[in-house]
Every structure is written in C-alpha cells, then in structure tokens.
PDB file of N, CA and C in Angstrom:
ATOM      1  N   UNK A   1      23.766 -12.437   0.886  1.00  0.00           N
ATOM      2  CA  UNK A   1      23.892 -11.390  -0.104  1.00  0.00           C
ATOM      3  C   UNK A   1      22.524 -10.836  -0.485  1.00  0.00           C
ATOM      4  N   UNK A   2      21.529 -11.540  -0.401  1.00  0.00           N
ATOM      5  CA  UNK A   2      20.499 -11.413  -1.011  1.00  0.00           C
ATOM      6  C   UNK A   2      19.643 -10.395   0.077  1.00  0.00           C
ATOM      7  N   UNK A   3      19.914 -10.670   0.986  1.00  0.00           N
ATOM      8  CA  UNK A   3      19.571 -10.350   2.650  1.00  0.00           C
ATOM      9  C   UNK A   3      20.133  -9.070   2.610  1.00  0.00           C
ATOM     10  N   UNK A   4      20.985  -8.863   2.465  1.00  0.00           N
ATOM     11  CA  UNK A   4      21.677  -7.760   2.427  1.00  0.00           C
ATOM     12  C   UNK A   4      21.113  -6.722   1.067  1.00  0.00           C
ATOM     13  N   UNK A   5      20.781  -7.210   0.222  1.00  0.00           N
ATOM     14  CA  UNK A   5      20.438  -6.373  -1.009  1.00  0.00           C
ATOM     15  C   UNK A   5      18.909  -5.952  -0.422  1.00  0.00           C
ATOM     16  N   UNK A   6      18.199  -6.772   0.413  1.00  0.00           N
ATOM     17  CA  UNK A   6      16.851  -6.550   0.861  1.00  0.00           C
ATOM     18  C   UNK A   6      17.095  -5.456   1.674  1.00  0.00           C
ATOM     19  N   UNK A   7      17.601  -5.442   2.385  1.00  0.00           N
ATOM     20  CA  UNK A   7      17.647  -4.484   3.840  1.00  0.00           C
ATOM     21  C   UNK A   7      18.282  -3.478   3.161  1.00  0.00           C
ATOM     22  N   UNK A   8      19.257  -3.403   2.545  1.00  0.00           N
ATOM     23  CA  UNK A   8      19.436  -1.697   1.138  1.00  0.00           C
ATOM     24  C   UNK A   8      18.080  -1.406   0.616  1.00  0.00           C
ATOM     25  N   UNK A   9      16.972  -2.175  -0.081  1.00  0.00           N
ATOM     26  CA  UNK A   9      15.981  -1.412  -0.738  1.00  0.00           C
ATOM     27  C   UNK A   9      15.087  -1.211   0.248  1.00  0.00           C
ATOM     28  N   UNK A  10      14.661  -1.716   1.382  1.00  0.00           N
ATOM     29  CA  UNK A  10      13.994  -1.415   2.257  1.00  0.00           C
ATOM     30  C   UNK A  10      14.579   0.249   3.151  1.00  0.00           C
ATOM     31  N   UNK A  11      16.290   0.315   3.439  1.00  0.00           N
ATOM     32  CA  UNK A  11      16.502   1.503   3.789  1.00  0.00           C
ATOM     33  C   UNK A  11      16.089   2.752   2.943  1.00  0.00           C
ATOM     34  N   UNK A  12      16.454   2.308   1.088  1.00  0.00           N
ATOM     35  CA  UNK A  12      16.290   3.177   0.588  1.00  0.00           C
ATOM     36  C   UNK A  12      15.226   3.731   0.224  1.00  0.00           C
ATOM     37  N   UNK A  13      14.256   2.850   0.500  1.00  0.00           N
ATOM     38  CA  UNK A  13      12.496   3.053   0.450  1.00  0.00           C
ATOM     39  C   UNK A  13      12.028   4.069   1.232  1.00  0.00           C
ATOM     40  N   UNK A  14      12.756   3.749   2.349  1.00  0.00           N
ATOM     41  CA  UNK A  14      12.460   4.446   4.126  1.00  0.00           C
ATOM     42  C   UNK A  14      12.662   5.667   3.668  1.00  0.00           C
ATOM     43  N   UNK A  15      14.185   6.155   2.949  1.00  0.00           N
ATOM     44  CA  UNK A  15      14.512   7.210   2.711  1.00  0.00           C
ATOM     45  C   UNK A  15      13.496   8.108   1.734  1.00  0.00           C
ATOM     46  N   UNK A  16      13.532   7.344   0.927  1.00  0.00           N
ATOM     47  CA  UNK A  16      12.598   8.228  -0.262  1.00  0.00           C
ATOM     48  C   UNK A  16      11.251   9.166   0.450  1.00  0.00           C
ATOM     49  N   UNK A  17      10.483   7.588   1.313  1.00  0.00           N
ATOM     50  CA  UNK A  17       9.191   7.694   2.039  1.00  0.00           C
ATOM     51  C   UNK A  17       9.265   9.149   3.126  1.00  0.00           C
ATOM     52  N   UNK A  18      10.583   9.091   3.612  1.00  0.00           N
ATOM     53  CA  UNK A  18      10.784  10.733   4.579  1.00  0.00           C
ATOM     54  C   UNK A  18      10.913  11.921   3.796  1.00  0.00           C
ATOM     55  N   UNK A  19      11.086  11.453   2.529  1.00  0.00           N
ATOM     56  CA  UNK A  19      11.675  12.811   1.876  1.00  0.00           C
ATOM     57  C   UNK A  19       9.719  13.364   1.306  1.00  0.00           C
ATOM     58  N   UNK A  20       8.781  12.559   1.551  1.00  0.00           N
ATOM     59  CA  UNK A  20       7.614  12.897   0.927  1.00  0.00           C
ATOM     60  C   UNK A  20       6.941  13.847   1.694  1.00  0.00           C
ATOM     61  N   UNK A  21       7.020  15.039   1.300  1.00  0.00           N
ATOM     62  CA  UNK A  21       5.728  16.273   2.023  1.00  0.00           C
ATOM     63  C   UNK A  21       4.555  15.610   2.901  1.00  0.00           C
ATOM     64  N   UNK A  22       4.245  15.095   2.323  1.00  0.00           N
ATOM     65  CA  UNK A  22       2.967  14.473   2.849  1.00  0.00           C
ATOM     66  C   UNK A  22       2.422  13.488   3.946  1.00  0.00           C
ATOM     67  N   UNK A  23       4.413  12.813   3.989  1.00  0.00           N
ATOM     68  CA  UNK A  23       4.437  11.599   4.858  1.00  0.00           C
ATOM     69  C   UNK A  23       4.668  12.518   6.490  1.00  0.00           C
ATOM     70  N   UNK A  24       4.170  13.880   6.288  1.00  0.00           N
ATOM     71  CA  UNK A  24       4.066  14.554   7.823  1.00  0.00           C
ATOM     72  C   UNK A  24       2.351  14.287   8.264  1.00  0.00           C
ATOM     73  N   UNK A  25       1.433  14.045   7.237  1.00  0.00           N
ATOM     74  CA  UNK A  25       0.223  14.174   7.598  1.00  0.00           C
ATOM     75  C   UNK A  25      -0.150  12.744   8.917  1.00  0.00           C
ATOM     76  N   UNK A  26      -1.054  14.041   9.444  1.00  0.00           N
ATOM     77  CA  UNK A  26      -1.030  13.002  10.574  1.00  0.00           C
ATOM     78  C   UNK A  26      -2.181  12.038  10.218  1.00  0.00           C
ATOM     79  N   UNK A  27      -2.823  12.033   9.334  1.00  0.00           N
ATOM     80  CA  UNK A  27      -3.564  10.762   8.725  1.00  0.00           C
ATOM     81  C   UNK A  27      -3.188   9.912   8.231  1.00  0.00           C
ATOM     82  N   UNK A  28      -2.018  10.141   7.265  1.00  0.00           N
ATOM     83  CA  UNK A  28      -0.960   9.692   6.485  1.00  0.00           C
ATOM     84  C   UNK A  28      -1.175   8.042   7.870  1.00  0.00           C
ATOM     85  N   UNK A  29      -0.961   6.628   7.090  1.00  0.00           N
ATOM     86  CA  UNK A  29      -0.956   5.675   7.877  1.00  0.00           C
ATOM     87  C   UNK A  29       0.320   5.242   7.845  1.00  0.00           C
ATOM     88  N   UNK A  30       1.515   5.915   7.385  1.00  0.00           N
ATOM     89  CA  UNK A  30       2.858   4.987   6.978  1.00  0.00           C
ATOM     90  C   UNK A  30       2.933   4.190   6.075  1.00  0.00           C
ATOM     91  N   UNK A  31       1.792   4.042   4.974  1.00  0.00           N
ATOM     92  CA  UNK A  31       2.377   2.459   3.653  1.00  0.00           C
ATOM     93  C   UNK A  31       2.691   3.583   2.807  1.00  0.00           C
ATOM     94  N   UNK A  32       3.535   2.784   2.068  1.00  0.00           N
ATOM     95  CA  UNK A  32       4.408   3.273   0.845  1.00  0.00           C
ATOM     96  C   UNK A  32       3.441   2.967  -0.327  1.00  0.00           C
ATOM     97  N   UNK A  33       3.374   4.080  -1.254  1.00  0.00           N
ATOM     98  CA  UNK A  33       2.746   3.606  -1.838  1.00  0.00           C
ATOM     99  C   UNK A  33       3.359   4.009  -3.583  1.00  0.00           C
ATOM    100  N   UNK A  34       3.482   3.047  -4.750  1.00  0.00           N
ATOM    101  CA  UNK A  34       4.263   3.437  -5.340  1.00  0.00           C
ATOM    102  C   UNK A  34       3.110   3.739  -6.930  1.00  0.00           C
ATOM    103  N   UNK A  35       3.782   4.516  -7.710  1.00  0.00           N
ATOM    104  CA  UNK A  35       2.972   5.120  -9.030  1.00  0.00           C
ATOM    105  C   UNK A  35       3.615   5.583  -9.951  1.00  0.00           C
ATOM    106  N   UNK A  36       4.120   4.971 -11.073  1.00  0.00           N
ATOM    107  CA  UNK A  36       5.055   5.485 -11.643  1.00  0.00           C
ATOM    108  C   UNK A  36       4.493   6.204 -12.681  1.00  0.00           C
ATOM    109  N   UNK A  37       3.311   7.300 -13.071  1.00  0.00           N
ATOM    110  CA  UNK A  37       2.862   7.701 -14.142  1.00  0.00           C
ATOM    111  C   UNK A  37       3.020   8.953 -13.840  1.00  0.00           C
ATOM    112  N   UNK A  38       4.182   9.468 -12.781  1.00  0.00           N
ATOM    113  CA  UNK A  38       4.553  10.975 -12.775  1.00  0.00           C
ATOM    114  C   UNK A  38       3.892  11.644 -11.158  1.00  0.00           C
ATOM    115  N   UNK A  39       4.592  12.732 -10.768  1.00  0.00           N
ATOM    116  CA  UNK A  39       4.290  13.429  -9.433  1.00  0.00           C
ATOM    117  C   UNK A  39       2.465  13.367  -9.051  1.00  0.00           C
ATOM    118  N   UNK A  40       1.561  13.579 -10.140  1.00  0.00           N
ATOM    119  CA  UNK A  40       0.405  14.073  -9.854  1.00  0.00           C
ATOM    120  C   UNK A  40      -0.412  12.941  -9.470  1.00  0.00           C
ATOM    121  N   UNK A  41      -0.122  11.976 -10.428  1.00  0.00           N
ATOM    122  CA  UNK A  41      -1.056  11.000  -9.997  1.00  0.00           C
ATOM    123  C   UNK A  41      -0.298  10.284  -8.951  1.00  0.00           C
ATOM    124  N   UNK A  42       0.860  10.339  -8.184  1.00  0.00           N
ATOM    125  CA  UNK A  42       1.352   9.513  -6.985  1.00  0.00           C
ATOM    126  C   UNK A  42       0.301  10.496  -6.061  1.00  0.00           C
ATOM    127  N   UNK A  43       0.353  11.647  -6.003  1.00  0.00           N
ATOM    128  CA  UNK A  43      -0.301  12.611  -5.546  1.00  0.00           C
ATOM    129  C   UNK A  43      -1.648  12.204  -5.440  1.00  0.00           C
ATOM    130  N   UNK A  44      -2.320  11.655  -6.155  1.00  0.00           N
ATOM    131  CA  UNK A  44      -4.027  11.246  -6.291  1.00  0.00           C
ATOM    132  C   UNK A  44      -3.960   9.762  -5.902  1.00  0.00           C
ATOM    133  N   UNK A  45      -2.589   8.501  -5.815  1.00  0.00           N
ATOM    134  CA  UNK A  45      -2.660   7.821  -5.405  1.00  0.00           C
ATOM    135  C   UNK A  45      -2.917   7.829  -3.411  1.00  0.00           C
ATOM    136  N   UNK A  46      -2.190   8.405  -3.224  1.00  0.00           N
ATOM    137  CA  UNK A  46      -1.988   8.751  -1.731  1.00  0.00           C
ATOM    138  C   UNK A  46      -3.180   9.231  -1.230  1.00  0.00           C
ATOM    139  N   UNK A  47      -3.676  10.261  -1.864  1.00  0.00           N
ATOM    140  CA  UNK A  47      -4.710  10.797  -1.593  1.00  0.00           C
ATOM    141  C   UNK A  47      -5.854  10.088  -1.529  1.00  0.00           C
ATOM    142  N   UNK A  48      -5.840   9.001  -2.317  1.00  0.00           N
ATOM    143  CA  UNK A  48      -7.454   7.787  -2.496  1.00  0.00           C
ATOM    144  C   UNK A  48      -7.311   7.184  -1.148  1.00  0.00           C
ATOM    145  N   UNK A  49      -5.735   6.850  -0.805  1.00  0.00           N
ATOM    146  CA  UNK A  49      -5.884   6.143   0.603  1.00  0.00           C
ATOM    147  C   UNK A  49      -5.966   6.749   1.927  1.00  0.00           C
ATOM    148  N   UNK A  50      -5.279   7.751   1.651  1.00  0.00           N
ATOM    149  CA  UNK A  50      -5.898   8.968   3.136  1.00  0.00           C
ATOM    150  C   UNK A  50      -7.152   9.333   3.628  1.00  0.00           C
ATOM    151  N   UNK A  51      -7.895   9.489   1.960  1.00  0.00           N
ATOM    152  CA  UNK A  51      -9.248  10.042   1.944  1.00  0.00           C
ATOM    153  C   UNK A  51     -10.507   8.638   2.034  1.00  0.00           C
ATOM    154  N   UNK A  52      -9.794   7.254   1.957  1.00  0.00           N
ATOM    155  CA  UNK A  52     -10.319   5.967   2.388  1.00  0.00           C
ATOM    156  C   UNK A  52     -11.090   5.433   0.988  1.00  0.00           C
ATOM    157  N   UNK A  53     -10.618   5.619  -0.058  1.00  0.00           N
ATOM    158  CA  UNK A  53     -11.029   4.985  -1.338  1.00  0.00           C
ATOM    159  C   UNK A  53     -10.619   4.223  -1.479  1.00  0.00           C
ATOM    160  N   UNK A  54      -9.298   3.926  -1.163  1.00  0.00           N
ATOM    161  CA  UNK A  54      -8.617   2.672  -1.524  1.00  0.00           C
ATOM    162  C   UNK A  54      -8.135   1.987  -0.305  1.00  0.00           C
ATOM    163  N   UNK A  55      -7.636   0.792  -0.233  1.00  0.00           N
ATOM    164  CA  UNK A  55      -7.181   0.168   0.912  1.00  0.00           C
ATOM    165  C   UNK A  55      -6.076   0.675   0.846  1.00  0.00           C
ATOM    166  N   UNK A  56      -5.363   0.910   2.523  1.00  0.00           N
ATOM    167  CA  UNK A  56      -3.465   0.461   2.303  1.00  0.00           C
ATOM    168  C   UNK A  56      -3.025  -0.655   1.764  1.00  0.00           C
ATOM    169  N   UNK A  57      -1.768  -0.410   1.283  1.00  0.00           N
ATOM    170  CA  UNK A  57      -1.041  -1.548   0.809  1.00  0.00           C
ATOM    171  C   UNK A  57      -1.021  -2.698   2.094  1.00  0.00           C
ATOM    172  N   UNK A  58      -0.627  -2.148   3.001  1.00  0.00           N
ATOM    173  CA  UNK A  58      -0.425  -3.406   3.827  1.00  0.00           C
ATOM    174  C   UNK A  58      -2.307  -4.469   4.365  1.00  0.00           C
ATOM    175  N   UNK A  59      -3.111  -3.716   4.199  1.00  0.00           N
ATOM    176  CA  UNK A  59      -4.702  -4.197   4.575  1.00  0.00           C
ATOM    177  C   UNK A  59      -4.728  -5.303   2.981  1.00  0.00           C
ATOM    178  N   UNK A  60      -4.176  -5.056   1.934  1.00  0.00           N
ATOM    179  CA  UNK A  60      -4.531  -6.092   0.940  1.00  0.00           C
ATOM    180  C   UNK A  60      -3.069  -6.690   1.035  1.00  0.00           C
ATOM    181  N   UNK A  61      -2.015  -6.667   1.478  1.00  0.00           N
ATOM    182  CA  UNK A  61      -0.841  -7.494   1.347  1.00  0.00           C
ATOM    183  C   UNK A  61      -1.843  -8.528   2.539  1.00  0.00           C
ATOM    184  N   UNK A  62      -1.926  -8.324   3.449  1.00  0.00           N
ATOM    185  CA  UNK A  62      -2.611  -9.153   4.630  1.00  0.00           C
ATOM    186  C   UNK A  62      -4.158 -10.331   3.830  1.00  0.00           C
ATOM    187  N   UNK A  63      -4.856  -9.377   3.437  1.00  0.00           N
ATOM    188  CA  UNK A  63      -6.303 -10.278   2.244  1.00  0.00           C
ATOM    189  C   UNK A  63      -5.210 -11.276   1.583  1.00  0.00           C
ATOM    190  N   UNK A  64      -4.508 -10.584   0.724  1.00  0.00           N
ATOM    191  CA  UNK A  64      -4.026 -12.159  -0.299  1.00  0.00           C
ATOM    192  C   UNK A  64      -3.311 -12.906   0.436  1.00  0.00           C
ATOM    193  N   UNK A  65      -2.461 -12.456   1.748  1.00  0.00           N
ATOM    194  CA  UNK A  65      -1.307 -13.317   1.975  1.00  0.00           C
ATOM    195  C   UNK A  65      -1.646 -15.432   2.333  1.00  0.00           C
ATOM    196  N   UNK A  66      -3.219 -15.394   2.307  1.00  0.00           N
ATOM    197  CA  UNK A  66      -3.269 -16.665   2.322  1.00  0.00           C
ATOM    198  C   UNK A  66      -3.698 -17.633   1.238  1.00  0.00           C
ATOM    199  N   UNK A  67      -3.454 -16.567   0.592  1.00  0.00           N
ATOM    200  CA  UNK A  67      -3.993 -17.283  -1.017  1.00  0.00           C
ATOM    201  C   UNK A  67      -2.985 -17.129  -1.847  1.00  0.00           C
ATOM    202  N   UNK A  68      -1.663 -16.063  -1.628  1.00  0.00           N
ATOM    203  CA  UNK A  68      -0.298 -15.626  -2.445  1.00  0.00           C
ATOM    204  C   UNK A  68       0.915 -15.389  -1.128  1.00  0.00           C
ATOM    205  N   UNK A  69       1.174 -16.505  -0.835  1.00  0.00           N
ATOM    206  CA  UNK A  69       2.166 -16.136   0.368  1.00  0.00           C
ATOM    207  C   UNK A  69       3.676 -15.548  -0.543  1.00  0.00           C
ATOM    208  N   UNK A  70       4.231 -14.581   0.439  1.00  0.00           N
ATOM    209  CA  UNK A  70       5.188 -14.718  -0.468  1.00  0.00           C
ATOM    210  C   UNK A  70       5.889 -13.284   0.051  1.00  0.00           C
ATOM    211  N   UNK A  71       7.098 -12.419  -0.177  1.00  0.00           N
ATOM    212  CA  UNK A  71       7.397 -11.474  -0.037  1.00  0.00           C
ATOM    213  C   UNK A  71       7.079 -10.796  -1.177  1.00  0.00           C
ATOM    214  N   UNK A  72       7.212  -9.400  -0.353  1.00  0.00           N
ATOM    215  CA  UNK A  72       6.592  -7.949  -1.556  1.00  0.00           C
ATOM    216  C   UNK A  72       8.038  -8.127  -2.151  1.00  0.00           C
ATOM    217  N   UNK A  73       7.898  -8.050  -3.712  1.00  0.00           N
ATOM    218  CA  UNK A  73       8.779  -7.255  -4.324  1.00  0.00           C
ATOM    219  C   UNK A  73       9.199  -6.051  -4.891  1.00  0.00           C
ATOM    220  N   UNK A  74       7.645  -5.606  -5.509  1.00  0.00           N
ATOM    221  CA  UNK A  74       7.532  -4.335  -6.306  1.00  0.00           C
ATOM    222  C   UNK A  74       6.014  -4.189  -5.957  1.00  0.00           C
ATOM    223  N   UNK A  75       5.786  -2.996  -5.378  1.00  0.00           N
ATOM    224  CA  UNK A  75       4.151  -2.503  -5.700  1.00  0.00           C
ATOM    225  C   UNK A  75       4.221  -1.506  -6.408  1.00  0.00           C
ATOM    226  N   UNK A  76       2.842  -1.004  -7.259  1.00  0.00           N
ATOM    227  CA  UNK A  76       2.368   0.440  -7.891  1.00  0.00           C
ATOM    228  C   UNK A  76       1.108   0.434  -7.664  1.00  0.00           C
ATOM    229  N   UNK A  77       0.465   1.431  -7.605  1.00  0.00           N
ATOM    230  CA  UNK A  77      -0.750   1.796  -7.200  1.00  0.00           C
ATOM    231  C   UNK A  77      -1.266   3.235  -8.231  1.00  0.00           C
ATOM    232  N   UNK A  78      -1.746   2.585  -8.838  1.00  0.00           N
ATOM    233  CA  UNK A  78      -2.346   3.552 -10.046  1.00  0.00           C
ATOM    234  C   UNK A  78      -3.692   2.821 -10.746  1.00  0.00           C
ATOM    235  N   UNK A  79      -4.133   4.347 -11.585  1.00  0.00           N
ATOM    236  CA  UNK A  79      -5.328   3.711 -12.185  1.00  0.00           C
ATOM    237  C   UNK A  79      -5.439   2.775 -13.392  1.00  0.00           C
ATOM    238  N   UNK A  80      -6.873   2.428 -13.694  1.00  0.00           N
ATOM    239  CA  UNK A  80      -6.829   1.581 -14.662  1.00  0.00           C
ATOM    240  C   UNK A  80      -7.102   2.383 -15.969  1.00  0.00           C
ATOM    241  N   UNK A  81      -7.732   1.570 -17.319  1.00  0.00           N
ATOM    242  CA  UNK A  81      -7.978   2.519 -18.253  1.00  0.00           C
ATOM    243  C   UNK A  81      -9.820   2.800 -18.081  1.00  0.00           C
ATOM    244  N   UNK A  82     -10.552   2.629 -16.899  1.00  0.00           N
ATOM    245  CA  UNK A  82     -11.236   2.493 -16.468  1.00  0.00           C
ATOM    246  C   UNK A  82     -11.395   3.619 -15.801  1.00  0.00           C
ATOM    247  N   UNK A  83     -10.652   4.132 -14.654  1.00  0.00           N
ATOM    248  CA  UNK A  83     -10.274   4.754 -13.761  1.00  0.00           C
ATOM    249  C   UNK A  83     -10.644   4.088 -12.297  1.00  0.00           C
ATOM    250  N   UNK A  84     -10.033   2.794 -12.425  1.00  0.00           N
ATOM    251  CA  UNK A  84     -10.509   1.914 -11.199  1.00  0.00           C
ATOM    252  C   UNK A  84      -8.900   2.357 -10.691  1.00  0.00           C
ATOM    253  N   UNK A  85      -9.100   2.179  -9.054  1.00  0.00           N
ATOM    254  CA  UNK A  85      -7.484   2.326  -8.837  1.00  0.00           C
ATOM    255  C   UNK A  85      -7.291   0.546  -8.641  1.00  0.00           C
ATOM    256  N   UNK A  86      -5.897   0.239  -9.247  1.00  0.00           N
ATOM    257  CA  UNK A  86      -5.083  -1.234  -9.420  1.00  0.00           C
ATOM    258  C   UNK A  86      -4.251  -1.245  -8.469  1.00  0.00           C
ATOM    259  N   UNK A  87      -3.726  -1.763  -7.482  1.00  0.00           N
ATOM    260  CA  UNK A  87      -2.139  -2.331  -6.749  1.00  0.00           C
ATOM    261  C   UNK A  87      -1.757  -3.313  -7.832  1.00  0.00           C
ATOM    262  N   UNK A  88      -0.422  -3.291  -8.166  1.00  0.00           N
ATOM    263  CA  UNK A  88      -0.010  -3.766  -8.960  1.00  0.00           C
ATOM    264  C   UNK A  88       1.170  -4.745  -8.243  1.00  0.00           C
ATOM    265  N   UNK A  89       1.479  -5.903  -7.622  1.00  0.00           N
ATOM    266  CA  UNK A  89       2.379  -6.415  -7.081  1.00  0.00           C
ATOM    267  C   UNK A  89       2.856  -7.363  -7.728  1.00  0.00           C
ATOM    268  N   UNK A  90       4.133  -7.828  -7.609  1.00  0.00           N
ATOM    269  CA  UNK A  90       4.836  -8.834  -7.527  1.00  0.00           C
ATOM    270  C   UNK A  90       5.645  -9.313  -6.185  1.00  0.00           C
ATOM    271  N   UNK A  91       5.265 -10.212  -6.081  1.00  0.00           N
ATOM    272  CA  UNK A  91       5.856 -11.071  -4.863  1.00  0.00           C
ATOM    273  C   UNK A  91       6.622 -12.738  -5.082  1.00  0.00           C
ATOM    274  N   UNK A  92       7.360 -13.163  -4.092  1.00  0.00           N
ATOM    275  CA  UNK A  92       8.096 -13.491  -4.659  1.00  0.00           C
ATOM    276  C   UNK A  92       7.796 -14.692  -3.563  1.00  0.00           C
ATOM    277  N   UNK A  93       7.480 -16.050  -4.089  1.00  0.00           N
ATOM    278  CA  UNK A  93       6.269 -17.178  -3.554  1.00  0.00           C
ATOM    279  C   UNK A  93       7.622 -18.180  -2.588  1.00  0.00           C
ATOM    280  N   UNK A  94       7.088 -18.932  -1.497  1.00  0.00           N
ATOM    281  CA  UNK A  94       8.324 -19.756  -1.300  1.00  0.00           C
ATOM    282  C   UNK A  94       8.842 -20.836  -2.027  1.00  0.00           C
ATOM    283  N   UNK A  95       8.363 -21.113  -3.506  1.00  0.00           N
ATOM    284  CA  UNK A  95       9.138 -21.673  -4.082  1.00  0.00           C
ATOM    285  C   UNK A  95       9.327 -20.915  -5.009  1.00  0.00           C
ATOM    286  N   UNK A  96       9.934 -19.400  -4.757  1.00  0.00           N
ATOM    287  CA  UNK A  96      11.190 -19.066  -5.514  1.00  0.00           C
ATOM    288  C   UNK A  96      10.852 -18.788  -6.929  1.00  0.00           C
ATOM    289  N   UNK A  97       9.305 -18.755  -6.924  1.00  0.00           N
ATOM    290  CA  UNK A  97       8.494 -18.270  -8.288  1.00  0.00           C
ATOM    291  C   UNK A  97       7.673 -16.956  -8.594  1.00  0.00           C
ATOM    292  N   UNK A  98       8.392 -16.302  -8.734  1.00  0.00           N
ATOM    293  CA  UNK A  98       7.563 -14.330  -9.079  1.00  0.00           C
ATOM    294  C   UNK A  98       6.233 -14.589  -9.679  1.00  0.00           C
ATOM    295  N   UNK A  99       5.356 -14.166  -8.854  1.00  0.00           N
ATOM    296  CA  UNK A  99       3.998 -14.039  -8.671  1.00  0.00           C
ATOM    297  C   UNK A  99       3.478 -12.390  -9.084  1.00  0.00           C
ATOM    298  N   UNK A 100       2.642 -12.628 -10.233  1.00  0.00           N
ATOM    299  CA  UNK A 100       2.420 -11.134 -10.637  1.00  0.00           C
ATOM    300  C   UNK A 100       0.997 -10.649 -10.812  1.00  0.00           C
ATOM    301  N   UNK A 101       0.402  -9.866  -9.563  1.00  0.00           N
ATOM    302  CA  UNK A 101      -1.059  -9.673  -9.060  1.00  0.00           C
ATOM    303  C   UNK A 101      -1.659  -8.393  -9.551  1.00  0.00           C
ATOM    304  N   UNK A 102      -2.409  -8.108  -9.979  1.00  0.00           N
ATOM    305  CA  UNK A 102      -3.443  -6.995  -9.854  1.00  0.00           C
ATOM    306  C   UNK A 102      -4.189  -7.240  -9.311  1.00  0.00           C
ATOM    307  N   UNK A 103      -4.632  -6.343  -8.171  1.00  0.00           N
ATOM    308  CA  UNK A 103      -5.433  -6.281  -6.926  1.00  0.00           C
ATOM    309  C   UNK A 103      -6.441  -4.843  -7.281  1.00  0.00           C
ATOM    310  N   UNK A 104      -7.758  -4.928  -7.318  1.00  0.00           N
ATOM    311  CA  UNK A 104      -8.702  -4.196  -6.928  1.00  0.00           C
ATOM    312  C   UNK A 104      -8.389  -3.486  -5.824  1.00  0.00           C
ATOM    313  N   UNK A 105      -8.005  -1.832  -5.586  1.00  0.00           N
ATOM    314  CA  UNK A 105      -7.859  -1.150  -4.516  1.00  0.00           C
ATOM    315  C   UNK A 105      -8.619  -1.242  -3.394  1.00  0.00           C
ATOM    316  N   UNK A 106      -9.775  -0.889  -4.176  1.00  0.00           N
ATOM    317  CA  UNK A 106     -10.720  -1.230  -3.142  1.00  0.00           C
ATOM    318  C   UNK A 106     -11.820  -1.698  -2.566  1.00  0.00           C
ATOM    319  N   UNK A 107     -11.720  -2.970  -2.991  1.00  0.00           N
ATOM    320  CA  UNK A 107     -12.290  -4.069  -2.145  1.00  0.00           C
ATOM    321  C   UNK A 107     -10.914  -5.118  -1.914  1.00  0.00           C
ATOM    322  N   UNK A 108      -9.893  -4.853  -2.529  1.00  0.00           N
ATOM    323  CA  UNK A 108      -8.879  -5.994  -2.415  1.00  0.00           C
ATOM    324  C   UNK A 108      -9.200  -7.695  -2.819  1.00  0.00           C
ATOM    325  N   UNK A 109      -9.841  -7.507  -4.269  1.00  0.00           N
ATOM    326  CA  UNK A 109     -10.412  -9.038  -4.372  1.00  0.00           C
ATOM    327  C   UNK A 109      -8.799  -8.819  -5.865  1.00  0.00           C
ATOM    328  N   UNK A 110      -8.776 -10.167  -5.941  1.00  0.00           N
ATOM    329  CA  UNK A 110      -7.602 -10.225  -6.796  1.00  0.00           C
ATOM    330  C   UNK A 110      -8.168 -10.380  -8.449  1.00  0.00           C
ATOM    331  N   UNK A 111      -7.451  -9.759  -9.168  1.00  0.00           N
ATOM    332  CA  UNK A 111      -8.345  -9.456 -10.514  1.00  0.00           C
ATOM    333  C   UNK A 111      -7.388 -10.179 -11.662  1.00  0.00           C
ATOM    334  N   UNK A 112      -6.131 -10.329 -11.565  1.00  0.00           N
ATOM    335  CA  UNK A 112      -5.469 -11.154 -12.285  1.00  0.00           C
ATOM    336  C   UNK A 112      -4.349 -11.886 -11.425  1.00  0.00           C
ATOM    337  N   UNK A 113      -3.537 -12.780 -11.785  1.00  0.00           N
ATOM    338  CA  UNK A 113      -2.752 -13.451 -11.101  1.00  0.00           C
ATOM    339  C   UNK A 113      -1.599 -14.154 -12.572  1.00  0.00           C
ATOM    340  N   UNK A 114      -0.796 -14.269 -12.592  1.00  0.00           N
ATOM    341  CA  UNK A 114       0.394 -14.778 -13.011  1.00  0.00           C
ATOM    342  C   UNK A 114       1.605 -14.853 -13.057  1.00  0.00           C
ATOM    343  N   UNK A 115       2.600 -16.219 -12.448  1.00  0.00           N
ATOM    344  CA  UNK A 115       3.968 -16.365 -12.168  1.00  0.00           C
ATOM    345  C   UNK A 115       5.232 -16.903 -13.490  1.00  0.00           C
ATOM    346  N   UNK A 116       6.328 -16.661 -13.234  1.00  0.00           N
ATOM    347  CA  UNK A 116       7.157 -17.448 -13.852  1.00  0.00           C
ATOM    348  C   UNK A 116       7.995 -18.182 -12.736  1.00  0.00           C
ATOM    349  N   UNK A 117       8.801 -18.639 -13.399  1.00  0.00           N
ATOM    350  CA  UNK A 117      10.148 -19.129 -12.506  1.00  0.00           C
ATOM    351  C   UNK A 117      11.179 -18.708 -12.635  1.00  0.00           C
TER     352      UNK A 117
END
C-alpha cells in the first residue's frame, strides 16, 4: 500500500515537473525542485541551479546519503532570512524515523539535522 502511494506521488511529481515551461530548457538537468513561497521565487529557485549557484537536488541527496541514508520525502528549495539558498528535506531513515535536514545549497554541507519517530 505504501508502495503504491509512493509510485502515485512520484507519477504525480513527473506530471507537475512536464507541465513546467522551463522543464523544455535544454540546460534544465531534470531535478525537481520544490518552493513553496509562490511562482517567482520557484522561478529564482530553478534559476540558481541552471545558472550553477546552487547544487541539484540530486548532487546533495548523493553528499548526505552517507551520513542520512534514507528516502526523499519532501524537498523545498528556497531562501533563508539571510538570502542564503536552503534545501529543505525530510527523509525517511531505515529505521522508520523522519529525518529533518537543512542543507546549504551550495556547498551541500548540512546546517541543521533533526528526527522524530
């Protein structure tokens, strides 16, 4: 069931990700990248990683994965009150404990870390 609820948000991700103007650019690398503070700044998110300010999501899912193994659950990628850009993840550890990261865009060093169960 759970398997099944995965492979729905992953289709519906896919979907969203085709419906994006932008996901025609041929620089565009394919990561999803998520921002929930409205059209403009997803717009300036995308843009930090095209234009090579920030890492892709998948170049820092790969940095932590040996220090935070675990599946993606939720990313965002927005700024700080700084104007540093943050990846914001939660992943979900193999013992079944939500792991909740802020990641430095770009250098990908991990800047906070905390789970529940």
């Amino acid at each position: 069931m759970l398997q099944r609820r995965f492979i729905i948000l992953i289709l519906a991700a896919a979907a969203t990700a085709l419906a994006l103007p932008m996901m025609a650019n041929a620089d565009h690398r394919g990561e999803l990248i998520f921002a929930q503070q409205g059209g403009r700044e997803h717009d300036r998110a995308r843009d930090a990683v095209n234009a090579g300010k920030t890492l892709p999501l998948q170049q820092i899912l790969q940095q932590i994965s040996g220090r935070y193994p675990g599946r993606l659950l939720d990313a965002n990628l927005a700024r700080n009150n700084q104007g540093r850009w943050i990846y914001r993840l939660k992943l979900l550890a193999p013992d079944n404990r939500v792991q909740n990261l802020q990641v430095d865009a770009q250098s990908g060093q991990v800047l906070k870390s905390g789970g529940r169960r």
